[in-house]
PDB file of N, CA and C in Angstrom:
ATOM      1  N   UNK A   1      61.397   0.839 -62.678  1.00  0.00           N
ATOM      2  CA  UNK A   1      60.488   0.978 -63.803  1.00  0.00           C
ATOM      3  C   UNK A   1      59.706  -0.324 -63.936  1.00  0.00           C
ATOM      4  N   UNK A   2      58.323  -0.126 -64.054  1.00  0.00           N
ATOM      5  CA  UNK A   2      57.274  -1.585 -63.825  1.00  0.00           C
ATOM      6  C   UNK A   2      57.430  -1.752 -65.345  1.00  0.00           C
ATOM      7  N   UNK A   3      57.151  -3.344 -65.379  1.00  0.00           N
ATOM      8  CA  UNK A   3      57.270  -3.784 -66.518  1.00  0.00           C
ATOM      9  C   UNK A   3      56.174  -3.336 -67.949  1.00  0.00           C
ATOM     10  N   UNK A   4      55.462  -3.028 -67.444  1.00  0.00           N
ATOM     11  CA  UNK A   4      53.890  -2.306 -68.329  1.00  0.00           C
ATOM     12  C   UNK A   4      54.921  -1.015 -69.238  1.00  0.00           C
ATOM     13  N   UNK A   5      55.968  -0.343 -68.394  1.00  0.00           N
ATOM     14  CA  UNK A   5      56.362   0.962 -69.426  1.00  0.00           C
ATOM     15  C   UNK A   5      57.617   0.555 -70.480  1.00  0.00           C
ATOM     16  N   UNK A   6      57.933  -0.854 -70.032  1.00  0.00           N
ATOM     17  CA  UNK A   6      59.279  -1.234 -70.592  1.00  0.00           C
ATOM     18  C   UNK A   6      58.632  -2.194 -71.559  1.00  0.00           C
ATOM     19  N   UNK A   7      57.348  -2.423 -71.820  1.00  0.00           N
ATOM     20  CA  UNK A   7      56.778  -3.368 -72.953  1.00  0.00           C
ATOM     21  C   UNK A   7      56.158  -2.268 -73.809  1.00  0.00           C
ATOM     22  N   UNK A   8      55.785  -0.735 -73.572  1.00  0.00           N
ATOM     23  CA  UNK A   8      55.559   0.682 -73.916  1.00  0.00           C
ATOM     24  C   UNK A   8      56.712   1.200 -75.005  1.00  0.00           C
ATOM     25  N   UNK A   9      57.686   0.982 -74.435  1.00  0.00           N
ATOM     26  CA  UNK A   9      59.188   1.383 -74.920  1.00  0.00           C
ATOM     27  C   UNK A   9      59.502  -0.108 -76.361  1.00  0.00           C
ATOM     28  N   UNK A  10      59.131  -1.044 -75.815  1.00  0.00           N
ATOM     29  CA  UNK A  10      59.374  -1.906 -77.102  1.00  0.00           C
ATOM     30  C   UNK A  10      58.688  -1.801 -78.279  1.00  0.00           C
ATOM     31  N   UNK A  11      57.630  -1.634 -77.654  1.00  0.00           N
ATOM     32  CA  UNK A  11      55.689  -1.216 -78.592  1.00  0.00           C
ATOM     33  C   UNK A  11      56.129  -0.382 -78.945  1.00  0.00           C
ATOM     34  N   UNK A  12      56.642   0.858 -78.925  1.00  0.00           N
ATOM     35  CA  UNK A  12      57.177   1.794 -79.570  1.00  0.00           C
ATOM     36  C   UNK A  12      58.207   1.887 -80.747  1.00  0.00           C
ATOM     37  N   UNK A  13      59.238   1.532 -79.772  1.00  0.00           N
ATOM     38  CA  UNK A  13      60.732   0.912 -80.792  1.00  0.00           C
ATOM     39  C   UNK A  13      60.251   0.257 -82.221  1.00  0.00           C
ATOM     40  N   UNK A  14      58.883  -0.886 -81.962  1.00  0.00           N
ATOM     41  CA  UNK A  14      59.000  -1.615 -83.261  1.00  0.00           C
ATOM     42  C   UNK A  14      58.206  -1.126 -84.233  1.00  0.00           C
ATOM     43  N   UNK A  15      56.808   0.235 -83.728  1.00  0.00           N
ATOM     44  CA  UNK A  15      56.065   0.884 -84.140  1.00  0.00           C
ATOM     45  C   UNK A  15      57.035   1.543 -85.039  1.00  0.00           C
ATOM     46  N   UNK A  16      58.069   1.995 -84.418  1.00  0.00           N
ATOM     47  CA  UNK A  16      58.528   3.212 -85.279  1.00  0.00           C
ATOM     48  C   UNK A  16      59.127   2.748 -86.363  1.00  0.00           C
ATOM     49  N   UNK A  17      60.125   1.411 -86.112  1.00  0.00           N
ATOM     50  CA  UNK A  17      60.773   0.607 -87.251  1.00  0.00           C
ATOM     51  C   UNK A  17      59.990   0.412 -88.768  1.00  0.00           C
ATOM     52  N   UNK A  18      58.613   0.165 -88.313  1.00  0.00           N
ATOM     53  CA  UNK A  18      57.468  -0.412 -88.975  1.00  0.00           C
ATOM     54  C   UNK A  18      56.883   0.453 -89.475  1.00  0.00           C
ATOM     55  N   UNK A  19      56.107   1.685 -89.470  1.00  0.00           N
ATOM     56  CA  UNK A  19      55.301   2.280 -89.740  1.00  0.00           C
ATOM     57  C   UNK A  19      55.610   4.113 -89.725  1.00  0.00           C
ATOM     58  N   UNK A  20      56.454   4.203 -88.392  1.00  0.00           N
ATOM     59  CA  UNK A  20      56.707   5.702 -87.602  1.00  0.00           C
ATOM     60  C   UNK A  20      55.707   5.845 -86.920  1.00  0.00           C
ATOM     61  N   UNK A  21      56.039   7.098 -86.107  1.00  0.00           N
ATOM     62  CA  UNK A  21      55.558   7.741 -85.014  1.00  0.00           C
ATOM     63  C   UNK A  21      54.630   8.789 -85.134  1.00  0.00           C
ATOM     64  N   UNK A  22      54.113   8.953 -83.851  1.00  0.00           N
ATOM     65  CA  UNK A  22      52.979  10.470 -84.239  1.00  0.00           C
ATOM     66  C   UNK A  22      54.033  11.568 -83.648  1.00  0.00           C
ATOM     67  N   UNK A  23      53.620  12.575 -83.440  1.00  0.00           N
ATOM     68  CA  UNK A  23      54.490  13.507 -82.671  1.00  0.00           C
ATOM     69  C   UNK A  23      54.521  13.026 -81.265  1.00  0.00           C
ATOM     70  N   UNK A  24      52.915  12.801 -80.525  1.00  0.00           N
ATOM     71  CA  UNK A  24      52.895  12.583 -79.261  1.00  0.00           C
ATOM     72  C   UNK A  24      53.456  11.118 -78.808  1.00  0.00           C
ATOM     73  N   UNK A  25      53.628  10.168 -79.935  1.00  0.00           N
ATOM     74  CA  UNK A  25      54.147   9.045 -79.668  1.00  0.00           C
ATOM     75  C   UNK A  25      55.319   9.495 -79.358  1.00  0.00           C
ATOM     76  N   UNK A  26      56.212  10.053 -80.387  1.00  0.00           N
ATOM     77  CA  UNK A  26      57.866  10.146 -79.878  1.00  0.00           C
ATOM     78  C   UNK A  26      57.919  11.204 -78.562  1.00  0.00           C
ATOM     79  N   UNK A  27      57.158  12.128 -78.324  1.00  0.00           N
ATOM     80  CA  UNK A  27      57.260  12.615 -76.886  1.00  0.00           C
ATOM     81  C   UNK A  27      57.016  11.573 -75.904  1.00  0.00           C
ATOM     82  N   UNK A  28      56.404  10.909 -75.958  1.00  0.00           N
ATOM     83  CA  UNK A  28      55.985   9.277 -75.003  1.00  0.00           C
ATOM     84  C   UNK A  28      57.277   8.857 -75.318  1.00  0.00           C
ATOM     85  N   UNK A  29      57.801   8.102 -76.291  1.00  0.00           N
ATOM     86  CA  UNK A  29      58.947   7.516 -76.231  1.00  0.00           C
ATOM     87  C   UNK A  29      60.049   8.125 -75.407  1.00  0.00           C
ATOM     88  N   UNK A  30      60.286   9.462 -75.681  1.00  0.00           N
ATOM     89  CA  UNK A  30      61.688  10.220 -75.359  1.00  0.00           C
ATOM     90  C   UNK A  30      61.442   9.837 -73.741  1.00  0.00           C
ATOM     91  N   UNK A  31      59.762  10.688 -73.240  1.00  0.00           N
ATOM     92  CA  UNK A  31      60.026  10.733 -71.610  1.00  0.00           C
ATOM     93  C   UNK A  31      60.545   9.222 -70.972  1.00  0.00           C
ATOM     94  N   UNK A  32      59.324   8.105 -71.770  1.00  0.00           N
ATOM     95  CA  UNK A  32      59.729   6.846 -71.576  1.00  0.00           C
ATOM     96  C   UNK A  32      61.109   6.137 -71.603  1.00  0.00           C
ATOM     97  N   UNK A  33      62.393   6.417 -72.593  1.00  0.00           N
ATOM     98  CA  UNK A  33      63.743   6.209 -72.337  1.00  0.00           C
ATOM     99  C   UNK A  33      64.507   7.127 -71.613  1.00  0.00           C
ATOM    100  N   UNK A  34      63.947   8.688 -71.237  1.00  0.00           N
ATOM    101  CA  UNK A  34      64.581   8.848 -70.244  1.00  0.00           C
ATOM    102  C   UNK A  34      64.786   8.265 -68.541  1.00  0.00           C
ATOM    103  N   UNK A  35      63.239   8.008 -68.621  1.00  0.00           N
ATOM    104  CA  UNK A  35      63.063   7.114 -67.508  1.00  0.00           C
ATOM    105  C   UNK A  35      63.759   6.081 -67.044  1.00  0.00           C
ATOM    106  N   UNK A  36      63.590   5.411 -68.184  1.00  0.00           N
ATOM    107  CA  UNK A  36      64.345   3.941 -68.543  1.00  0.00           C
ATOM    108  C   UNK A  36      65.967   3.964 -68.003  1.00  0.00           C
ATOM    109  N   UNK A  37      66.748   5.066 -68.678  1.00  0.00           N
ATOM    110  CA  UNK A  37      68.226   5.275 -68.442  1.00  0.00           C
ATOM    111  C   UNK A  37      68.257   5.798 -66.825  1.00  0.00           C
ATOM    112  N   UNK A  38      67.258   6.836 -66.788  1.00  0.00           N
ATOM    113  CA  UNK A  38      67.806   7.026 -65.171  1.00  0.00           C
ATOM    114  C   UNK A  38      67.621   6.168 -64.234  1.00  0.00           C
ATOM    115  N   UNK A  39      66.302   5.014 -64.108  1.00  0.00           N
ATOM    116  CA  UNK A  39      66.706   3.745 -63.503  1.00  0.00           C
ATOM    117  C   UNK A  39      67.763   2.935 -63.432  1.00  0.00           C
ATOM    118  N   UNK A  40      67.788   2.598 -64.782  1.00  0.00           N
ATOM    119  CA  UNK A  40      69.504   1.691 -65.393  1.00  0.00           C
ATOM    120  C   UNK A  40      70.441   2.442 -64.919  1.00  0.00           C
ATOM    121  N   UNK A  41      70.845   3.689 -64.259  1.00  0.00           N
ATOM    122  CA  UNK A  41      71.851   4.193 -63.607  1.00  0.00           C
ATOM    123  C   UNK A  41      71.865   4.491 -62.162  1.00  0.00           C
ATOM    124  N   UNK A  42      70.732   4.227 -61.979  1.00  0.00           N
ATOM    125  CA  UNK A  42      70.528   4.409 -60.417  1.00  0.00           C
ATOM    126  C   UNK A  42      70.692   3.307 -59.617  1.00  0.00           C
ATOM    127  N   UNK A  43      70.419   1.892 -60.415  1.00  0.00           N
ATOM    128  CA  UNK A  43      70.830   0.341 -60.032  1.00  0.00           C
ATOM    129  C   UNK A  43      71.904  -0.037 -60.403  1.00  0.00           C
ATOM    130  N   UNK A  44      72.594   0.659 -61.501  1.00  0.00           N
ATOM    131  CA  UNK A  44      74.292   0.303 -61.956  1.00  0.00           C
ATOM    132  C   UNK A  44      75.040   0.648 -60.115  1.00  0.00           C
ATOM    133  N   UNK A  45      74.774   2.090 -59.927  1.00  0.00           N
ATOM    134  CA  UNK A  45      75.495   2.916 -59.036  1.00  0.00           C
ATOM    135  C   UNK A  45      74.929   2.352 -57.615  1.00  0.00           C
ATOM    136  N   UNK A  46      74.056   1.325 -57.452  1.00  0.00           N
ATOM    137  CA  UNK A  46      73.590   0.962 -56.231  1.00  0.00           C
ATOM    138  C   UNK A  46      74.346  -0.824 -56.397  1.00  0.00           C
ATOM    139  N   UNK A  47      74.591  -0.851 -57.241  1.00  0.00           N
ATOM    140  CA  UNK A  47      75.022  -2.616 -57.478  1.00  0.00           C
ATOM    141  C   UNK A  47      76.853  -2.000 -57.185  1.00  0.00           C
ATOM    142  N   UNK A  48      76.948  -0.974 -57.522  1.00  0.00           N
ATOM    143  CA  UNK A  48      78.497  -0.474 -57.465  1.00  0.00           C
ATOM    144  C   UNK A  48      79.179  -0.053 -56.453  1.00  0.00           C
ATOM    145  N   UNK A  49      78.145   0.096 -55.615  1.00  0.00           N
ATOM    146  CA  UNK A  49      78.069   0.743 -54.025  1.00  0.00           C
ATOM    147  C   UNK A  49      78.015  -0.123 -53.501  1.00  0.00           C
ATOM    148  N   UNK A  50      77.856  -1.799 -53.176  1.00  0.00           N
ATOM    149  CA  UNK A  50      77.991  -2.417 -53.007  1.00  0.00           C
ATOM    150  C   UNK A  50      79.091  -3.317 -52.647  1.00  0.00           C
ATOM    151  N   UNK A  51      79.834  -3.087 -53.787  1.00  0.00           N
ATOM    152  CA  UNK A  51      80.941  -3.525 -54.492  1.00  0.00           C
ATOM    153  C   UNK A  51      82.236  -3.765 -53.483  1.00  0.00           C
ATOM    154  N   UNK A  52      82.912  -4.789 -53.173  1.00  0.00           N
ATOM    155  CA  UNK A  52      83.831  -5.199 -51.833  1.00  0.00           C
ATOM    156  C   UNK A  52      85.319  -6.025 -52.747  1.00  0.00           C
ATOM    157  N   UNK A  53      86.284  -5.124 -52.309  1.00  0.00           N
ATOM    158  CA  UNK A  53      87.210  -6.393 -52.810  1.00  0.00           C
ATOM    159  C   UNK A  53      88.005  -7.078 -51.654  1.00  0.00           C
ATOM    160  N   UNK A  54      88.270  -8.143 -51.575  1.00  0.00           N
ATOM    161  CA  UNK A  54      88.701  -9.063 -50.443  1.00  0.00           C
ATOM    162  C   UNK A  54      90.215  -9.049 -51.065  1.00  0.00           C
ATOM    163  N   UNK A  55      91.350  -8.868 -50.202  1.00  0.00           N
ATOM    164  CA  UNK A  55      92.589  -8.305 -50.332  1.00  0.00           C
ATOM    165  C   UNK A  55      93.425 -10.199 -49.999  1.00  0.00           C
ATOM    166  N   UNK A  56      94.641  -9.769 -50.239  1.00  0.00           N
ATOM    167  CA  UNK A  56      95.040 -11.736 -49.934  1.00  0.00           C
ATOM    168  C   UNK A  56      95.098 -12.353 -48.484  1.00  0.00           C
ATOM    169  N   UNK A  57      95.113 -11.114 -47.593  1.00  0.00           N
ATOM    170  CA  UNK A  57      94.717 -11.129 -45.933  1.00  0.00           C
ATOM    171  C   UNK A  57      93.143 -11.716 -45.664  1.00  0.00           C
ATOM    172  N   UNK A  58      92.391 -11.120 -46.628  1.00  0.00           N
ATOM    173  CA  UNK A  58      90.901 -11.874 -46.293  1.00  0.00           C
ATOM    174  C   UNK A  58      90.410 -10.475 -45.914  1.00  0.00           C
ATOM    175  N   UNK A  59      90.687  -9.152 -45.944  1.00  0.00           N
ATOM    176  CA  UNK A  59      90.503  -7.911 -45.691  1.00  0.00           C
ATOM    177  C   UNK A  59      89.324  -7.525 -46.281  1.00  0.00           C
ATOM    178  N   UNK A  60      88.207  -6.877 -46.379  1.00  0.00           N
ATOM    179  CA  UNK A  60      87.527  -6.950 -46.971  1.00  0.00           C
ATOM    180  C   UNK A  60      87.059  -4.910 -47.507  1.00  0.00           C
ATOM    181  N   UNK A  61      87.508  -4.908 -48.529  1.00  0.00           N
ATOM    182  CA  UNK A  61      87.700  -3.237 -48.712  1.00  0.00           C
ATOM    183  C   UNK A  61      86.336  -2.755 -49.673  1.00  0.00           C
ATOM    184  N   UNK A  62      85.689  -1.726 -49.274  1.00  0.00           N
ATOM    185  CA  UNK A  62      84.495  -1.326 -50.270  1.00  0.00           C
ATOM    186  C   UNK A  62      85.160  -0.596 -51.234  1.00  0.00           C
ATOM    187  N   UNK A  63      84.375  -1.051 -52.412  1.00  0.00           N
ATOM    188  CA  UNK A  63      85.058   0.107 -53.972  1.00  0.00           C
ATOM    189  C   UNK A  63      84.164   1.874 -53.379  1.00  0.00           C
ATOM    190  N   UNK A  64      84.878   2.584 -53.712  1.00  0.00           N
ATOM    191  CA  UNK A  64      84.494   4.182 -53.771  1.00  0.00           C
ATOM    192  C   UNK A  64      84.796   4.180 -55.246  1.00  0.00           C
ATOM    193  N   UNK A  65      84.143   5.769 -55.475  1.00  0.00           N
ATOM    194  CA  UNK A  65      84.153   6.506 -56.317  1.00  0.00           C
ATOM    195  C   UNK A  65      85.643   7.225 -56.387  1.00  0.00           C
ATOM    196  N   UNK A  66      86.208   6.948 -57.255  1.00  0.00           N
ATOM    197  CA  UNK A  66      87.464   7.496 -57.423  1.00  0.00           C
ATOM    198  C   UNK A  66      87.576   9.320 -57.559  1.00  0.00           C
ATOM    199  N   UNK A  67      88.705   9.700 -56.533  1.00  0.00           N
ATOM    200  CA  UNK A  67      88.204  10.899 -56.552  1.00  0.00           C
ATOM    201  C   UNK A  67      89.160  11.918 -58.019  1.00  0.00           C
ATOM    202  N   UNK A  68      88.364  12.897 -58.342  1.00  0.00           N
ATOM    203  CA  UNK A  68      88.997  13.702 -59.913  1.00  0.00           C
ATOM    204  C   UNK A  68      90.478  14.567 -59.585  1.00  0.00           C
ATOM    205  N   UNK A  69      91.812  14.577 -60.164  1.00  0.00           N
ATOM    206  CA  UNK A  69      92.966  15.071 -60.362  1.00  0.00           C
ATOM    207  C   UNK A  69      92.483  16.498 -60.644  1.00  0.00           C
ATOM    208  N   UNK A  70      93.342  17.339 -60.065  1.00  0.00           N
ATOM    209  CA  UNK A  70      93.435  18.738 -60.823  1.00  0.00           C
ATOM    210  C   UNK A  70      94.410  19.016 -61.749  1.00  0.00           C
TER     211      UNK A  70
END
């Protein structure tokens, strides 16, 4: 997300604090923080994928996704 929609999302936030919204503003807002969250989860889960733990051997193991119990 470029920085122009995340200064959009603040301009908004403080609009609304201050004054409120139009209708089409809070439709701008909503699409705009959905955006926002599905980035912020797409770089959580890529920084997490990453993720290595070094064992006391010097082993070096990648974190997975833990798999679900039945």
């Amino acid at each position: 997300m470029d920085q122009h929609k995340v200064d959009r999302i603040n301009f908004l936030a403080r609009k609304s604090k201050a004054e409120g919204l139009t209708e089409d503003e809070k439709a701008e807002q909503k699409l705009l923080r959905e955006e926002f969250i599905a980035s912020y989860r797409k770089n959580l889960e890529a920084q997490l994928n990453s993720l290595v733990i070094v064992d006391e051997k010097g082993n070096r193991i990648p974190v997975r996704k833990k798999e679900k119990h039945q």
